[in-house]
Protein backbone atom coordinates (compact mmCIF):
# COMPACT_ATOMS: atom_id res chain seq x y z
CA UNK A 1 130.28 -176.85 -1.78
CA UNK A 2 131.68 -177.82 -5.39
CA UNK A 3 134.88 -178.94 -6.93
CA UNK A 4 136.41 -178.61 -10.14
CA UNK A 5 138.54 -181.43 -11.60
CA UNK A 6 140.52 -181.69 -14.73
CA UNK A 7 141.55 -185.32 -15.74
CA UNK A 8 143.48 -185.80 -19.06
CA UNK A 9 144.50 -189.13 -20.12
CA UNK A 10 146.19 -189.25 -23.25
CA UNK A 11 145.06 -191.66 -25.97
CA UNK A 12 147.84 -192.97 -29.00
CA UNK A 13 146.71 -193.07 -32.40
CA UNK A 14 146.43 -196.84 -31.90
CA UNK A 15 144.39 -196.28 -29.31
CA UNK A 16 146.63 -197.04 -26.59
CA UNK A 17 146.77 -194.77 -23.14
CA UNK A 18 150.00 -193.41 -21.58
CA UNK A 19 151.52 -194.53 -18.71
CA UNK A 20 150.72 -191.53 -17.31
CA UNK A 21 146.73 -190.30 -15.94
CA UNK A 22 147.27 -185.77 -15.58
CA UNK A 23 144.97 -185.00 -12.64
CA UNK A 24 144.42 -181.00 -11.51
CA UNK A 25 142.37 -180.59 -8.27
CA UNK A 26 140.96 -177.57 -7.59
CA UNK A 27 142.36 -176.35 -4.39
CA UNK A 28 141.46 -172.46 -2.70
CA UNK A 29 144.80 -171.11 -2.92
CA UNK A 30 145.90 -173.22 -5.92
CA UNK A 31 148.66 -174.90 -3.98
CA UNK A 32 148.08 -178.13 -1.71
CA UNK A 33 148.18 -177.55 2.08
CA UNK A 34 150.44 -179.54 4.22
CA UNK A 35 147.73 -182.09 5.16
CA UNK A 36 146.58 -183.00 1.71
CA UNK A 37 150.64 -183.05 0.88
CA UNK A 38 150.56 -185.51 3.75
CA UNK A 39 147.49 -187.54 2.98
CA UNK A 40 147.05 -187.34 -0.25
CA UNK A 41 146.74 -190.53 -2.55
CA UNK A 42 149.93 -191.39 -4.78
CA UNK A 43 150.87 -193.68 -7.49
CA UNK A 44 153.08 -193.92 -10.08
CA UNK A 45 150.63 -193.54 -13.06
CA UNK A 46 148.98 -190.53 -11.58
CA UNK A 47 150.34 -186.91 -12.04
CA UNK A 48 148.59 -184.24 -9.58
CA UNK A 49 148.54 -180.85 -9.26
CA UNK A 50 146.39 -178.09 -7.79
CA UNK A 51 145.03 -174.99 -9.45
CA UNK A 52 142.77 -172.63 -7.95
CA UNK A 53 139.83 -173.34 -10.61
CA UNK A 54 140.48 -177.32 -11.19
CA UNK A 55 141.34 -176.19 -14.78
CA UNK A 56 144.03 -175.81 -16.57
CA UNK A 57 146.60 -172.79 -17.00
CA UNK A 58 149.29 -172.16 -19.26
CA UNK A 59 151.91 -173.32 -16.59
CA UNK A 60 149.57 -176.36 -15.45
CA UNK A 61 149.95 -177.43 -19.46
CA UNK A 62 153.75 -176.56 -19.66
CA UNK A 63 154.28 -179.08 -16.76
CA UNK A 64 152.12 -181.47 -18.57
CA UNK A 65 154.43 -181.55 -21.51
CA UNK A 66 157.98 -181.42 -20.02
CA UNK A 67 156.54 -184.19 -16.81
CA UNK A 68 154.02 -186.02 -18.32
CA UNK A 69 153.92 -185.97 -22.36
CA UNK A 70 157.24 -185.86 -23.42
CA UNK A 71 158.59 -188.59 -21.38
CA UNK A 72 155.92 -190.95 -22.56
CA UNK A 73 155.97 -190.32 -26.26
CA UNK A 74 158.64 -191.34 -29.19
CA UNK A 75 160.39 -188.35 -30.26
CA UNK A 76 158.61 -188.52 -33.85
CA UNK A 77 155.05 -188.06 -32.43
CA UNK A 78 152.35 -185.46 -32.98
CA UNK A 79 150.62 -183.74 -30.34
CA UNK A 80 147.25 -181.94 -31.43
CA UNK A 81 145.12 -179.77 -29.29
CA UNK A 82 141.70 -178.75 -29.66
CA UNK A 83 140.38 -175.40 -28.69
CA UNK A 84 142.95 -174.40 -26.28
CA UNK A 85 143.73 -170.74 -26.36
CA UNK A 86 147.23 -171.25 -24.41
């Protein structure tokens, strides 16, 4: 059996990382179960979801921005994205 895994740090043009680590864990129904809701490791620089595939989807990237970007960045920044079709 294999797993998927997204992890997406983001990187300032100074080279510094954000507070926030995005994690997506591929998970069969692309929703955590009760047990790994239960047991599952937390901390406050990590930001986990599930998504069937491990990868990314248009809403997995929309919660990245509104949770995890914007909060972290001054309002003047750029964001640039490289070969996403989303």
């Amino acid at each position: 059996m294999t797993h998927s895994y997204t992890v997406q740090p983001v990187i300032s043009a100074d080279g510094r990382l954000l507070p926030k680590l995005f994690v997506v864990l591929q998970e069969k129904d692309g929703k955590f179960g009760e047990r790994v809701k239960k047991e599952i490791f937390k901390a406050d620089n990590l930001y986990v979801l599930p998504s069937k595939s491990g990868k990314l989807t248009k809403s997995i990237v929309q919660a990245w921005i509104e949770d995890v970007y914007l909060p972290n960045v001054p309002n003047d920044s750029v964001l640039l994205l490289d070969s996403w079709t989303g």
